[in-house]
C-alpha atoms as a PDB file:
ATOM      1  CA  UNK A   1      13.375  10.522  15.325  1.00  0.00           C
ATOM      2  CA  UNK A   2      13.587   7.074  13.171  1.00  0.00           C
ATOM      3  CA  UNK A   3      10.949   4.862  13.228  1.00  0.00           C
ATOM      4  CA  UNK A   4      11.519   1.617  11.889  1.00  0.00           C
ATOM      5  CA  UNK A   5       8.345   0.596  11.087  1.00  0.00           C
ATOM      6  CA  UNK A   6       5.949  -0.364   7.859  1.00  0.00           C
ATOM      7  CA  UNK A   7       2.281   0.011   7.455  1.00  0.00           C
ATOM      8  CA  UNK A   8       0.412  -1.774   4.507  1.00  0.00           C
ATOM      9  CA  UNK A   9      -3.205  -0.544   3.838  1.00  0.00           C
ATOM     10  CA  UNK A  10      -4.618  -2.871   1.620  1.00  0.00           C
ATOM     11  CA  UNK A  11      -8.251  -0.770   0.251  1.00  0.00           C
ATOM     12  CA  UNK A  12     -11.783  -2.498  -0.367  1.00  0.00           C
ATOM     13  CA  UNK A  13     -12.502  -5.705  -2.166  1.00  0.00           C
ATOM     14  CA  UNK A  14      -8.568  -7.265  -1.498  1.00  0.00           C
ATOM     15  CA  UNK A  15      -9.988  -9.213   1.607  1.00  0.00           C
ATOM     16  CA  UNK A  16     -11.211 -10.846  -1.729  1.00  0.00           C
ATOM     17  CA  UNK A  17      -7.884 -11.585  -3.285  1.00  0.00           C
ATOM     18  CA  UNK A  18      -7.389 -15.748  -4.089  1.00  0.00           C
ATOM     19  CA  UNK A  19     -11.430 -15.734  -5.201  1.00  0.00           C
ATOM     20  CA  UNK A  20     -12.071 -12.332  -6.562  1.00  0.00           C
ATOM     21  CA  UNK A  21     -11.337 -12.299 -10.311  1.00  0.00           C
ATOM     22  CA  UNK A  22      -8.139 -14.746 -10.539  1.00  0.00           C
ATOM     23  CA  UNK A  23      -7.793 -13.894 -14.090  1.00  0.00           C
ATOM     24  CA  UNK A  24      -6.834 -10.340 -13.078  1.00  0.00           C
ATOM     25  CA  UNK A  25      -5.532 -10.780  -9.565  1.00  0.00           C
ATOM     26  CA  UNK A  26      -3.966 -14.476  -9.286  1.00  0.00           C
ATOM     27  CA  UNK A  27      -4.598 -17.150  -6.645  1.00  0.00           C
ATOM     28  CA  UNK A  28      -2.692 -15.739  -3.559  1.00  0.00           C
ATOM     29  CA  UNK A  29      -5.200 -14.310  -0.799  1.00  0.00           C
ATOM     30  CA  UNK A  30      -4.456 -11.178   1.046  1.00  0.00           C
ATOM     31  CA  UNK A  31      -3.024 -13.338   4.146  1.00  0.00           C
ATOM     32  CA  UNK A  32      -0.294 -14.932   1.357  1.00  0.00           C
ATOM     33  CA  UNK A  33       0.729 -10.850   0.788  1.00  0.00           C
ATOM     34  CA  UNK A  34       0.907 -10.190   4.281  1.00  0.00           C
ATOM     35  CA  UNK A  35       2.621 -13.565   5.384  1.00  0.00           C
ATOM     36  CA  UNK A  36       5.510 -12.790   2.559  1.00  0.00           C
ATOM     37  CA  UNK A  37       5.883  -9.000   3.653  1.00  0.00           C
ATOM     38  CA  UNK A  38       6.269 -10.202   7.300  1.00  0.00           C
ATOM     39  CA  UNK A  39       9.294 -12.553   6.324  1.00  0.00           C
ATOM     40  CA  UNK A  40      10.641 -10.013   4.635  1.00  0.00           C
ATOM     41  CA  UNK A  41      10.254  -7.382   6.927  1.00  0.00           C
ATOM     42  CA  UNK A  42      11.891  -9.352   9.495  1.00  0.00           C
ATOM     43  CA  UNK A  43      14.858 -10.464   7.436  1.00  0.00           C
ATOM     44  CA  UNK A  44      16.004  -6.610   7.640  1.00  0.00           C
ATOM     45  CA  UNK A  45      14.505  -5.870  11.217  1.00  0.00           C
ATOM     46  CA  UNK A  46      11.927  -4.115  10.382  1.00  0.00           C
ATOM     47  CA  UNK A  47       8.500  -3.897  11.792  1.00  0.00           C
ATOM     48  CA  UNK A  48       5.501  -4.022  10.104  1.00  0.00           C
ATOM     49  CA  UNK A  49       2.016  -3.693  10.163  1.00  0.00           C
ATOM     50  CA  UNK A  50      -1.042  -4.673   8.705  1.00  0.00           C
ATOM     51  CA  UNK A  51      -4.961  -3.204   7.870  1.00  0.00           C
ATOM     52  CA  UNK A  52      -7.581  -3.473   5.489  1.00  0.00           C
ATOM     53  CA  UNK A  53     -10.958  -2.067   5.029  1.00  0.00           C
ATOM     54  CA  UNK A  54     -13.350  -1.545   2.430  1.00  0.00           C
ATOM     55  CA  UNK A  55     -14.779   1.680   4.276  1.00  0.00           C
ATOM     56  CA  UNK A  56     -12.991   4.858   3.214  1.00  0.00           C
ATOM     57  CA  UNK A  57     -13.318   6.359   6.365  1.00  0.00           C
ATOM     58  CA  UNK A  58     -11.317   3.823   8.113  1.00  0.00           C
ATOM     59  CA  UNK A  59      -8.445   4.028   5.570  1.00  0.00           C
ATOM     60  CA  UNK A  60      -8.556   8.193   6.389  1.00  0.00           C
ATOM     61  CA  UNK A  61      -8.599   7.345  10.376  1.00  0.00           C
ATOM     62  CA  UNK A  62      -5.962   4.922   9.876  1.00  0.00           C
ATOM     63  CA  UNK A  63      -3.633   7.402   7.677  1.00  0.00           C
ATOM     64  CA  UNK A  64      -4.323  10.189  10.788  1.00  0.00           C
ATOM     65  CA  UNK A  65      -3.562   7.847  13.301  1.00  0.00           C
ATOM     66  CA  UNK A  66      -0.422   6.448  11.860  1.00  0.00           C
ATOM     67  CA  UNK A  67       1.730   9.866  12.110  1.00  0.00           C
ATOM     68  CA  UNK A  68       4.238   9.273  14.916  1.00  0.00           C
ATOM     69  CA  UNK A  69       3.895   5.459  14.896  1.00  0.00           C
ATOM     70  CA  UNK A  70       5.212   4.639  10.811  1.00  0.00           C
ATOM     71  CA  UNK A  71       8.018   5.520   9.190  1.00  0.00           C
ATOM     72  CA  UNK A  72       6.902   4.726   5.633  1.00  0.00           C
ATOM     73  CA  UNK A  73       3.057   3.445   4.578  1.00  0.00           C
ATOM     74  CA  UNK A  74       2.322   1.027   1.688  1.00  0.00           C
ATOM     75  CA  UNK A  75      -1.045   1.632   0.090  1.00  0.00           C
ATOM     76  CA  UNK A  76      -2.978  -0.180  -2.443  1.00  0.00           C
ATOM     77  CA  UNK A  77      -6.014   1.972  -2.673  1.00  0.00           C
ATOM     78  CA  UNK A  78      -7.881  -0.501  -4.439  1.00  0.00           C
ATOM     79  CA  UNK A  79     -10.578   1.495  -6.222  1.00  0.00           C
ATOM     80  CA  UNK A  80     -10.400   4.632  -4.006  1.00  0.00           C
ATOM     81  CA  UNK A  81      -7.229   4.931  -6.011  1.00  0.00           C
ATOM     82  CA  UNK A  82      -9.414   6.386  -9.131  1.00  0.00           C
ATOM     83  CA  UNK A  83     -11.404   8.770  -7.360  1.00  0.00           C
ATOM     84  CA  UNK A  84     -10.942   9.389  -3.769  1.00  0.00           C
ATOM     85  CA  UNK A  85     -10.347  12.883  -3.324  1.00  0.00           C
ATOM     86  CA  UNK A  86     -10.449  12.360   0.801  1.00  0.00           C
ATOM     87  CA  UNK A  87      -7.501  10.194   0.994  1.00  0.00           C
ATOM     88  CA  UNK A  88      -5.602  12.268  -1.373  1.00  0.00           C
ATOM     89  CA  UNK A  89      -6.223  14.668   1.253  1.00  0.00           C
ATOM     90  CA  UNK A  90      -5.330  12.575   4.625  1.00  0.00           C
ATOM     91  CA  UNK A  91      -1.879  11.497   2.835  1.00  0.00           C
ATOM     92  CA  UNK A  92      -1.122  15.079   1.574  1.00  0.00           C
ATOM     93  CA  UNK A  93      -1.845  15.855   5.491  1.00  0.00           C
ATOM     94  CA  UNK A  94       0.220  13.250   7.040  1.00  0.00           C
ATOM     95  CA  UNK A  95       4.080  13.540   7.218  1.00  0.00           C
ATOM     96  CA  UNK A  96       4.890   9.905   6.174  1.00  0.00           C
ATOM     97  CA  UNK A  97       6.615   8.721   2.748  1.00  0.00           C
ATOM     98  CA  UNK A  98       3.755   6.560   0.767  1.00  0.00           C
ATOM     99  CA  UNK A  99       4.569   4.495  -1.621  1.00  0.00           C
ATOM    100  CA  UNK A 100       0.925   3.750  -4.012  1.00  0.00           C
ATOM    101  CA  UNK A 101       0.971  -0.340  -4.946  1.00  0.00           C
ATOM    102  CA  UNK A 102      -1.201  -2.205  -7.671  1.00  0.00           C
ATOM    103  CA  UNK A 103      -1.214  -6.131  -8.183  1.00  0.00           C
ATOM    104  CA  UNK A 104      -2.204  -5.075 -11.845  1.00  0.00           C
ATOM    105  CA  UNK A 105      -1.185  -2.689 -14.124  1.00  0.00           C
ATOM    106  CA  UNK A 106      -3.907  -0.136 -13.990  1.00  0.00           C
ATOM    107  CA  UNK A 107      -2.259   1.613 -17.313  1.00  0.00           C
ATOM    108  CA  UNK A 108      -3.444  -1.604 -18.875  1.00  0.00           C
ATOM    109  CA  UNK A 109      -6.914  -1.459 -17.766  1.00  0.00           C
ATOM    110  CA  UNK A 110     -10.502   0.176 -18.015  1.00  0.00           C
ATOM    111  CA  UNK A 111      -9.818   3.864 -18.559  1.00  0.00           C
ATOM    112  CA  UNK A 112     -11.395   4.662 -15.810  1.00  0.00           C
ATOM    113  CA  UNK A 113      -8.254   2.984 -13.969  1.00  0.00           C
ATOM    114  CA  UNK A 114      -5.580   4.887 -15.938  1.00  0.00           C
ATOM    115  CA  UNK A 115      -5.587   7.895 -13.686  1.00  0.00           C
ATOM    116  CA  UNK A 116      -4.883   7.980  -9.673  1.00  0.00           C
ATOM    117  CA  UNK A 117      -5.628  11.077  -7.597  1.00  0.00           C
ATOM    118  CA  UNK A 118      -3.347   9.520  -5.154  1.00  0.00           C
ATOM    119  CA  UNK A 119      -0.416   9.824  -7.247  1.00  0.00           C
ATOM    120  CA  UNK A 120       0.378  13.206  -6.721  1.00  0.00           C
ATOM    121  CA  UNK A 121       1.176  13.021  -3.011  1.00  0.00           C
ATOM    122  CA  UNK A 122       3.101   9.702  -2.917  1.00  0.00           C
ATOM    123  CA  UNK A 123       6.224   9.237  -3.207  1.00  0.00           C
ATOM    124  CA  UNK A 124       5.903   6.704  -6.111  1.00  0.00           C
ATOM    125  CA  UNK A 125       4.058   4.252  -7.648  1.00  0.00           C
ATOM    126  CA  UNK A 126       4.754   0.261  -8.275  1.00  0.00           C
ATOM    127  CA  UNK A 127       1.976  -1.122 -10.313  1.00  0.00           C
ATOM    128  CA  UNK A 128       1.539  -4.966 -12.700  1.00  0.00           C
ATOM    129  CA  UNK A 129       3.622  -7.083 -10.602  1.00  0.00           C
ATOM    130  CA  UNK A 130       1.643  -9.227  -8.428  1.00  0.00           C
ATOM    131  CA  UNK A 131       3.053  -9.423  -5.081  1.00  0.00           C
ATOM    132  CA  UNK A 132       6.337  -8.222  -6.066  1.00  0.00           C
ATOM    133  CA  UNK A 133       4.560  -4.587  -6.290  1.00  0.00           C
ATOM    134  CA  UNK A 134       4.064  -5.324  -2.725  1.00  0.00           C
ATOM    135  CA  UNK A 135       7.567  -6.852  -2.155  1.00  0.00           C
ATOM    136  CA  UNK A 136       9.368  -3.929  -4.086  1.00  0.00           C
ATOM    137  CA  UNK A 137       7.863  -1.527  -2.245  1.00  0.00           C
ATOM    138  CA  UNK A 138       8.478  -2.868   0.737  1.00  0.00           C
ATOM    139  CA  UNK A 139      12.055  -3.018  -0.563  1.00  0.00           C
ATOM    140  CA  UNK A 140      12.443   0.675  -1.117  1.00  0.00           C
ATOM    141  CA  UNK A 141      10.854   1.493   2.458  1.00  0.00           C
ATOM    142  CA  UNK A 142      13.557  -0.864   3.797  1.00  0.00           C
ATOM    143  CA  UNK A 143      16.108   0.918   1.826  1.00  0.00           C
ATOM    144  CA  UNK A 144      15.518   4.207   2.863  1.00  0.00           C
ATOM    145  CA  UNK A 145      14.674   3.517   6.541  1.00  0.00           C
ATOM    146  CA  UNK A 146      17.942   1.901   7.131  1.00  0.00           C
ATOM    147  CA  UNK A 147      19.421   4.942   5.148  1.00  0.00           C
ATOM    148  CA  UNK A 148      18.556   7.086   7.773  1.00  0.00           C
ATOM    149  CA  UNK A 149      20.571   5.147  10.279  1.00  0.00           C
END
């Protein structure tokens, strides 16, 4: 069964974005992201969806509850991306295509940054762009969901 629908998990500290370090992370806010995605979205019929936390816990529950109701996820981990071994787990568990996003390049960064534990269970990762990491991604999701048709 085909669902035609997005889900974009933005992690902790991006309810921040427009304040939080501009140098790094520019001037649009979270909302900006979301409003573009949504215009996109619904230029190719195509739901989409919404959530951010800075709890890990909620980003697991939300991965769970997500199988059966997404056809692809969008994930920008935020920090979790570096070191959280319990969503690695939830989206090795789940049976939805993710595709990992960055606004920066985290290649470029503290060393700390240059390694995700997320990478190895997504399907790929879009990093340094700004909001067209989000807007690619959400590209490719489009692509393949309407491939299925």
């Amino acid at each position: 069964m085909k669902i035609n629908k997005v889900l974009v998990i933005h992690g902790p500290n991006l309810n921040l974005l427009g304040t939080r370090e501009p140098e790094i992370y520019g001037s649009m806010t979270m909302q900006d992201i979301n409003e573009d995605l949504a215009k996109q979205a619904k230029e190719h019929n195509v739901e989409i969806d919404f959530f951010q936390s800075n709890h890990e816990g909620a980003i697991i529950d939300t991965l769970h509850n997500a199988r059966g109701q997404y056809g692809y996820i969008i994930l920008n981990a935020g920090a979790f991306t570096h070191y959280s071994i319990a969503i690695r787990d939830a989206l090795a568990a789940i049976d939805i295509p993710v595709i990992e996003v960055h606004l920066s390049n985290i290649h470029k960064r503290e060393e700390f940054r240059h390694h995700s534990v997320i990478a190895s269970v997504v399907e790929g990762q879009i990093c340094g762009f700004g909001l067209e990491s989000y807007k690619s991604a959400l590209f490719i999701a489009i692509s393949r969901l309407q491939k299925e048709d």
